[in-house]
N, C-alpha and C. Protein backbone atom coordinates (compact mmCIF):
# COMPACT_ATOMS: atom_id res chain seq x y z
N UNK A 1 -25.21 -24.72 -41.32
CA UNK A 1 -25.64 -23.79 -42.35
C UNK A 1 -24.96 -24.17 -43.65
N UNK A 2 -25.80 -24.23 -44.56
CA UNK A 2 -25.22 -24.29 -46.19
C UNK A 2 -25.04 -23.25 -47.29
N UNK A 3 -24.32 -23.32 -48.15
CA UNK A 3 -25.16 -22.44 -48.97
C UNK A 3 -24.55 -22.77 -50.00
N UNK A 4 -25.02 -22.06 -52.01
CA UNK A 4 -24.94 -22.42 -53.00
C UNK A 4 -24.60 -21.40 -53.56
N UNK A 5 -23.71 -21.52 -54.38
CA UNK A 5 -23.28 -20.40 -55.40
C UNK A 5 -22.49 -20.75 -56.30
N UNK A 6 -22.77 -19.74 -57.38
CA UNK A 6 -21.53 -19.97 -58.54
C UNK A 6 -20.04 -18.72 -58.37
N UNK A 7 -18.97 -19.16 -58.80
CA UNK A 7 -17.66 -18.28 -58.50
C UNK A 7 -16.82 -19.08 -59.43
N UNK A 8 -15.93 -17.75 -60.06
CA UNK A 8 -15.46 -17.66 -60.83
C UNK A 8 -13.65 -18.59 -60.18
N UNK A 9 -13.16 -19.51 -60.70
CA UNK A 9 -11.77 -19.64 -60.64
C UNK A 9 -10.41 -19.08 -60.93
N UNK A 10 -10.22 -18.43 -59.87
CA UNK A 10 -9.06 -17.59 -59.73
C UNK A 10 -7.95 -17.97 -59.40
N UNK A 11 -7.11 -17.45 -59.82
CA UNK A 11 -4.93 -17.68 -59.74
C UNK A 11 -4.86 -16.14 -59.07
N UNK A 12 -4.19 -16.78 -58.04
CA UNK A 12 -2.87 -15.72 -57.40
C UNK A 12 -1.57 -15.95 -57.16
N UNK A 13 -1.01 -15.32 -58.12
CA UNK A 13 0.60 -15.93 -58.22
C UNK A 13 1.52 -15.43 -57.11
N UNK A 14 2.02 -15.85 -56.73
CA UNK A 14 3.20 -15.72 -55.26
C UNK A 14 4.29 -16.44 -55.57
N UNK A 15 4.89 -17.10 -54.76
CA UNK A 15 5.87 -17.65 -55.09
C UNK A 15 5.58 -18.81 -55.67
N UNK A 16 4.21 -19.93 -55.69
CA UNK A 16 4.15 -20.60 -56.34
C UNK A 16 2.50 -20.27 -56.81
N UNK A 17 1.90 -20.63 -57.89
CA UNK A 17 0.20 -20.43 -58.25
C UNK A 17 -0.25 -21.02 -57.28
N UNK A 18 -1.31 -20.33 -56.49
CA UNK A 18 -2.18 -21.03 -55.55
C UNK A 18 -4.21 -20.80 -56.79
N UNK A 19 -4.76 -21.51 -56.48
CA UNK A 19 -5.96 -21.49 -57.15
C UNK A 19 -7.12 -21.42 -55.81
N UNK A 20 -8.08 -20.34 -56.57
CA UNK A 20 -9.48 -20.26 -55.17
C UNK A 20 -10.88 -20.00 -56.11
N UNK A 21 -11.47 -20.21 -55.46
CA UNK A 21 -12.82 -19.69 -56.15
C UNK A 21 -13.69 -18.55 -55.01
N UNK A 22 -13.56 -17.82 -55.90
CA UNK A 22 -14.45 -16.25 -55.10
C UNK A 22 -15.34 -16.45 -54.64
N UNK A 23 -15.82 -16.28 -53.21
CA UNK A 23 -17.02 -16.68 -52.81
C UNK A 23 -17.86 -15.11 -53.08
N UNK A 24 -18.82 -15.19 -53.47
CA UNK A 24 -19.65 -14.07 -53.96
C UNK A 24 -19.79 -13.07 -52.37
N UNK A 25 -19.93 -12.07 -52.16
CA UNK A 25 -19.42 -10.72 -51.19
C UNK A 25 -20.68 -11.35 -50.29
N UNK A 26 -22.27 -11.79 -50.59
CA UNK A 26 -23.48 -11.71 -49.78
C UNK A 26 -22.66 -13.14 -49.21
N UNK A 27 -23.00 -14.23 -49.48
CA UNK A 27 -22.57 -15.74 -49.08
C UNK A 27 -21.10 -15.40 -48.23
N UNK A 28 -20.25 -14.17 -48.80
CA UNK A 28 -18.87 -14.04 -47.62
C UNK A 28 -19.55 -13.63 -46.18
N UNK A 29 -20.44 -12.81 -46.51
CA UNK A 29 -20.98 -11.91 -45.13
C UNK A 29 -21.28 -13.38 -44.13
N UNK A 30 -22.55 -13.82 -44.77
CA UNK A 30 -23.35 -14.80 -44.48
C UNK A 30 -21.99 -15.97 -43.20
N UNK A 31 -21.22 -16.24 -44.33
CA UNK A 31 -20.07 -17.48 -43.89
C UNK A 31 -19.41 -16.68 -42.75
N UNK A 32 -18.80 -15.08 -42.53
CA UNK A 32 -18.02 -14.78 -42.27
C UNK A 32 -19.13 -14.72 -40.49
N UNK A 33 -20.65 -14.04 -40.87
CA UNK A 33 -21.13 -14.07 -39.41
C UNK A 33 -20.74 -15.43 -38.33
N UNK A 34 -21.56 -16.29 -39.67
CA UNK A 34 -21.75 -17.88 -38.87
C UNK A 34 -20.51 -18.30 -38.54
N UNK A 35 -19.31 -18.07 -39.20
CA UNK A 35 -18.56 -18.89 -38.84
C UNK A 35 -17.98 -18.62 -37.51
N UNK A 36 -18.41 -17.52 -36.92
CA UNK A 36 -17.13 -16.67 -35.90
C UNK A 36 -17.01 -17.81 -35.13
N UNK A 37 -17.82 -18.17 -34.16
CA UNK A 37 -16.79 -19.18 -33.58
C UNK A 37 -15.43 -20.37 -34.04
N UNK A 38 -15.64 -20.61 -35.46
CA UNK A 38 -14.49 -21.85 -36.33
C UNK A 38 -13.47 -20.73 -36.52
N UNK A 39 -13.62 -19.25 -36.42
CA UNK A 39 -12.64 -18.43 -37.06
C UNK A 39 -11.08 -18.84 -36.42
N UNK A 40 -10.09 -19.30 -37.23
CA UNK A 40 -8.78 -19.31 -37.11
C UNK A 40 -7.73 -18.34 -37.75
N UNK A 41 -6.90 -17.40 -37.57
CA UNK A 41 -6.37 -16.88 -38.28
C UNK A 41 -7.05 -16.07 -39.33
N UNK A 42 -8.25 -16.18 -39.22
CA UNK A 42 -8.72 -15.50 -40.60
C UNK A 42 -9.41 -16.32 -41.71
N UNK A 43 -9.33 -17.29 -41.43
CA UNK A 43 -9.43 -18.89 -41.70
C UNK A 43 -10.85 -19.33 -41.27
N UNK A 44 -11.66 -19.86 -42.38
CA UNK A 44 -12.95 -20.22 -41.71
C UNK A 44 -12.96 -21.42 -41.72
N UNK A 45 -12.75 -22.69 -41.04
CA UNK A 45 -13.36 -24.03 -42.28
C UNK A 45 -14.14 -24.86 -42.62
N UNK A 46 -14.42 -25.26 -43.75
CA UNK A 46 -15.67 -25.38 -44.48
C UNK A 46 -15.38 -27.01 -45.05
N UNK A 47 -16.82 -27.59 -45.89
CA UNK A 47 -16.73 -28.79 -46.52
C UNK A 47 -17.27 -28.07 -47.76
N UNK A 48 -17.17 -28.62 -48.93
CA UNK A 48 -17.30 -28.16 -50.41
C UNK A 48 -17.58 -29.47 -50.98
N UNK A 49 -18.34 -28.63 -52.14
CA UNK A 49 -18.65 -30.06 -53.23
C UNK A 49 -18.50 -28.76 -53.90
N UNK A 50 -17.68 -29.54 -55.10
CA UNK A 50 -18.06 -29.22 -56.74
C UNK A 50 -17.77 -29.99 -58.12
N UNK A 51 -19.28 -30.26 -58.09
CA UNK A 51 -19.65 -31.27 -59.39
C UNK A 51 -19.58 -32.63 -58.29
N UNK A 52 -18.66 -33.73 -58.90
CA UNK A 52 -18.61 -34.55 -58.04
C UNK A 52 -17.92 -34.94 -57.06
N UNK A 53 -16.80 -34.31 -56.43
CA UNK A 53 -15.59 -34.11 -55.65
C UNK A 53 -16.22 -33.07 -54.57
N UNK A 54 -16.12 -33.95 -53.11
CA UNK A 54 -16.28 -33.19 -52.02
C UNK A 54 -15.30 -33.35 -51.45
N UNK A 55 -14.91 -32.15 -50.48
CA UNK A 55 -13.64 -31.93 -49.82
C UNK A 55 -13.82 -31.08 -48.69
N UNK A 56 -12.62 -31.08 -47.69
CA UNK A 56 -12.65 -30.34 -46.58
C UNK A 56 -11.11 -28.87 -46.81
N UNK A 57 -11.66 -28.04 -46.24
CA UNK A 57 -10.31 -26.70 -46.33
C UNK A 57 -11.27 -25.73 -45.44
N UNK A 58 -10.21 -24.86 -46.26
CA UNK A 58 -10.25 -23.58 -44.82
C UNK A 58 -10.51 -22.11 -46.05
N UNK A 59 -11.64 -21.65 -45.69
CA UNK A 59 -11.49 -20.07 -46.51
C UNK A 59 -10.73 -18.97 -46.09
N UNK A 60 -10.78 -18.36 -46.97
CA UNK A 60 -9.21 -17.64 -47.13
C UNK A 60 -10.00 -16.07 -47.16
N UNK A 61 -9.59 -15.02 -46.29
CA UNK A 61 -9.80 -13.67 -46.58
C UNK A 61 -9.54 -13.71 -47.82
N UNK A 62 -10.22 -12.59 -48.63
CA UNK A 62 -10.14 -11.91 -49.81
C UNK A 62 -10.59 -10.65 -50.44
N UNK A 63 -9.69 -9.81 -49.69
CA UNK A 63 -10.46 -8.44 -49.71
C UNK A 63 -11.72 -8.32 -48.87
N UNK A 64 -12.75 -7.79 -49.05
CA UNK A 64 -14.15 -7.93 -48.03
C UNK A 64 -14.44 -9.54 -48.38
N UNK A 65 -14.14 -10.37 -49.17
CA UNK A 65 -14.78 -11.43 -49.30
C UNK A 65 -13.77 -13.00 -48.80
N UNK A 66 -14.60 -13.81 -49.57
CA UNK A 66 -13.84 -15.12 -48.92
C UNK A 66 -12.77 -15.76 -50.31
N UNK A 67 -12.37 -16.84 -50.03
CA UNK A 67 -11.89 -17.28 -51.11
C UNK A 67 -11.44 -18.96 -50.67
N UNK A 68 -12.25 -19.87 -51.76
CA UNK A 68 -12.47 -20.93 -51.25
C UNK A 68 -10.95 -21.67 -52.32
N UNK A 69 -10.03 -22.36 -51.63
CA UNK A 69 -8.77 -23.01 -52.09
C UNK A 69 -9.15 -24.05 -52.94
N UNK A 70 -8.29 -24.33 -54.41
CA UNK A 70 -8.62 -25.42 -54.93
C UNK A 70 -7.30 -26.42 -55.01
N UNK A 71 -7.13 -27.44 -54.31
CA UNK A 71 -6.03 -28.10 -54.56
C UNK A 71 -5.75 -28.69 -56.39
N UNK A 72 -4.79 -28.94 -55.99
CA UNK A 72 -4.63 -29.96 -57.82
C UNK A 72 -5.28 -31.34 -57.98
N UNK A 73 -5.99 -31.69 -56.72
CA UNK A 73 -6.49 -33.15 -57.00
C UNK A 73 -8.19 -32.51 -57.61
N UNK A 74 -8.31 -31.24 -56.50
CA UNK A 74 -9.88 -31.16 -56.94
C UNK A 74 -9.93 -30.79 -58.24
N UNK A 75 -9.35 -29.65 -58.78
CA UNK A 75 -9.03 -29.18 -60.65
C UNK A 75 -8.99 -29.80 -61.57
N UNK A 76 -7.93 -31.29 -60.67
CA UNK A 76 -7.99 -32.08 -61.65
C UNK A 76 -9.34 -33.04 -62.16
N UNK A 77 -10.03 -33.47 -60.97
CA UNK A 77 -11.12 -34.03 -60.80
C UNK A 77 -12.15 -33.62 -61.40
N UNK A 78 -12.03 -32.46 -61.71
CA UNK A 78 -13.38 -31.79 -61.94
C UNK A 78 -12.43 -31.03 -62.96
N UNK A 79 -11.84 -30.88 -63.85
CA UNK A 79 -11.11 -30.94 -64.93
C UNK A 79 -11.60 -28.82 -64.80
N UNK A 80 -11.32 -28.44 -63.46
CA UNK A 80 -10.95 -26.43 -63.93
C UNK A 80 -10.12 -25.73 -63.56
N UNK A 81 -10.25 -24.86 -64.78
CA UNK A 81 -9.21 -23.63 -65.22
C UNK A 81 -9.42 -22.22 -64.64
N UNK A 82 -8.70 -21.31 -64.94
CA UNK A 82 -9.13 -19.82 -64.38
C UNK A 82 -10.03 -20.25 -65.54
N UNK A 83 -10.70 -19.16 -64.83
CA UNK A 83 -11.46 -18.28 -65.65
C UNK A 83 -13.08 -18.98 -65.45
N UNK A 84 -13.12 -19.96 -65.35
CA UNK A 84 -13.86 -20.98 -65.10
C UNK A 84 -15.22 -21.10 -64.36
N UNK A 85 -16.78 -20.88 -64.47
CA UNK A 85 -17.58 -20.24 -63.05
C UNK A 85 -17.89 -21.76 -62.85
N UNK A 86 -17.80 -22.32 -61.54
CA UNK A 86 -18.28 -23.41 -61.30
C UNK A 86 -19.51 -23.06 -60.07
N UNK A 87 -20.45 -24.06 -59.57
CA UNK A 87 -21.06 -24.09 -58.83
C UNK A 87 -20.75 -25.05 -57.80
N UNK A 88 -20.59 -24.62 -56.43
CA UNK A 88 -20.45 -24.25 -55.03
C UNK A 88 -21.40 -25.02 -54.31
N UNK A 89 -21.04 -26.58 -53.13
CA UNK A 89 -21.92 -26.39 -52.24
C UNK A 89 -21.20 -26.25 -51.02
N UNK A 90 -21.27 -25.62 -49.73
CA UNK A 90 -20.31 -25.15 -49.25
C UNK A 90 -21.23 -24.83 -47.77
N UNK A 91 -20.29 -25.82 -46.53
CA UNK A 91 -21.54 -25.83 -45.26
C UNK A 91 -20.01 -25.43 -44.48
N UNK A 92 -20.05 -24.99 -43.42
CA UNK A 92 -19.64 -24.94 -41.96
C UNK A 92 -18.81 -26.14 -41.16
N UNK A 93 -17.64 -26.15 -41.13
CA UNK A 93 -16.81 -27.23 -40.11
C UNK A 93 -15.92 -27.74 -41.41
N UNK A 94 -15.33 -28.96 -40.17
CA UNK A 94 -14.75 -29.70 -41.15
C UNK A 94 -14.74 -31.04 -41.15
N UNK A 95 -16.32 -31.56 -40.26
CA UNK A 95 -16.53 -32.68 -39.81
C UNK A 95 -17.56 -32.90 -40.95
């Protein structure tokens, strides 16, 4: 299963800035049914593209929704900031 969306780039500060992009609440439902069997911890994991940088991680609870992790290689790659709406392609596993 795939799916497409745009989400905004978010900071949550803790002990160090971690960066995610909000997966929109319908596409959380959607990810959160399909994924039940990959479910780890709370943890779904997924493959991503955005722009030209594809990658593998794990979604992150976020309130009712998801929250997809951005390392510093992908930000950098794809040169984003908070605040930032990028577009999302985002399938199931991590194969």
């Amino acid at each position: 299963m795939e799916w497409e969306f745009e989400g905004e780039v978010i900071e949550w500060r803790g002990p160090s800035p971690y960066f995610f992009v909000a997966i929109p609440l319908d596409e959380s439902d959607e990810l959160r049914e399909a994924g039940r069997e990959l479910v780890y911890w709370g943890q779904v994991p997924v493959r991503a593209r955005i722009g030209e940088t594809e990658f593998r991680t794990a979604t992150f609870p976020y309130g009712e929704q998801y929250a997809l992790p951005l390392r510093v290689a992908i930000r950098r790659a794809e040169a984003l900031e908070v605040g930032d709406l990028v577009r999302v392609s985002l399938r199931l596993g991590s194969r």
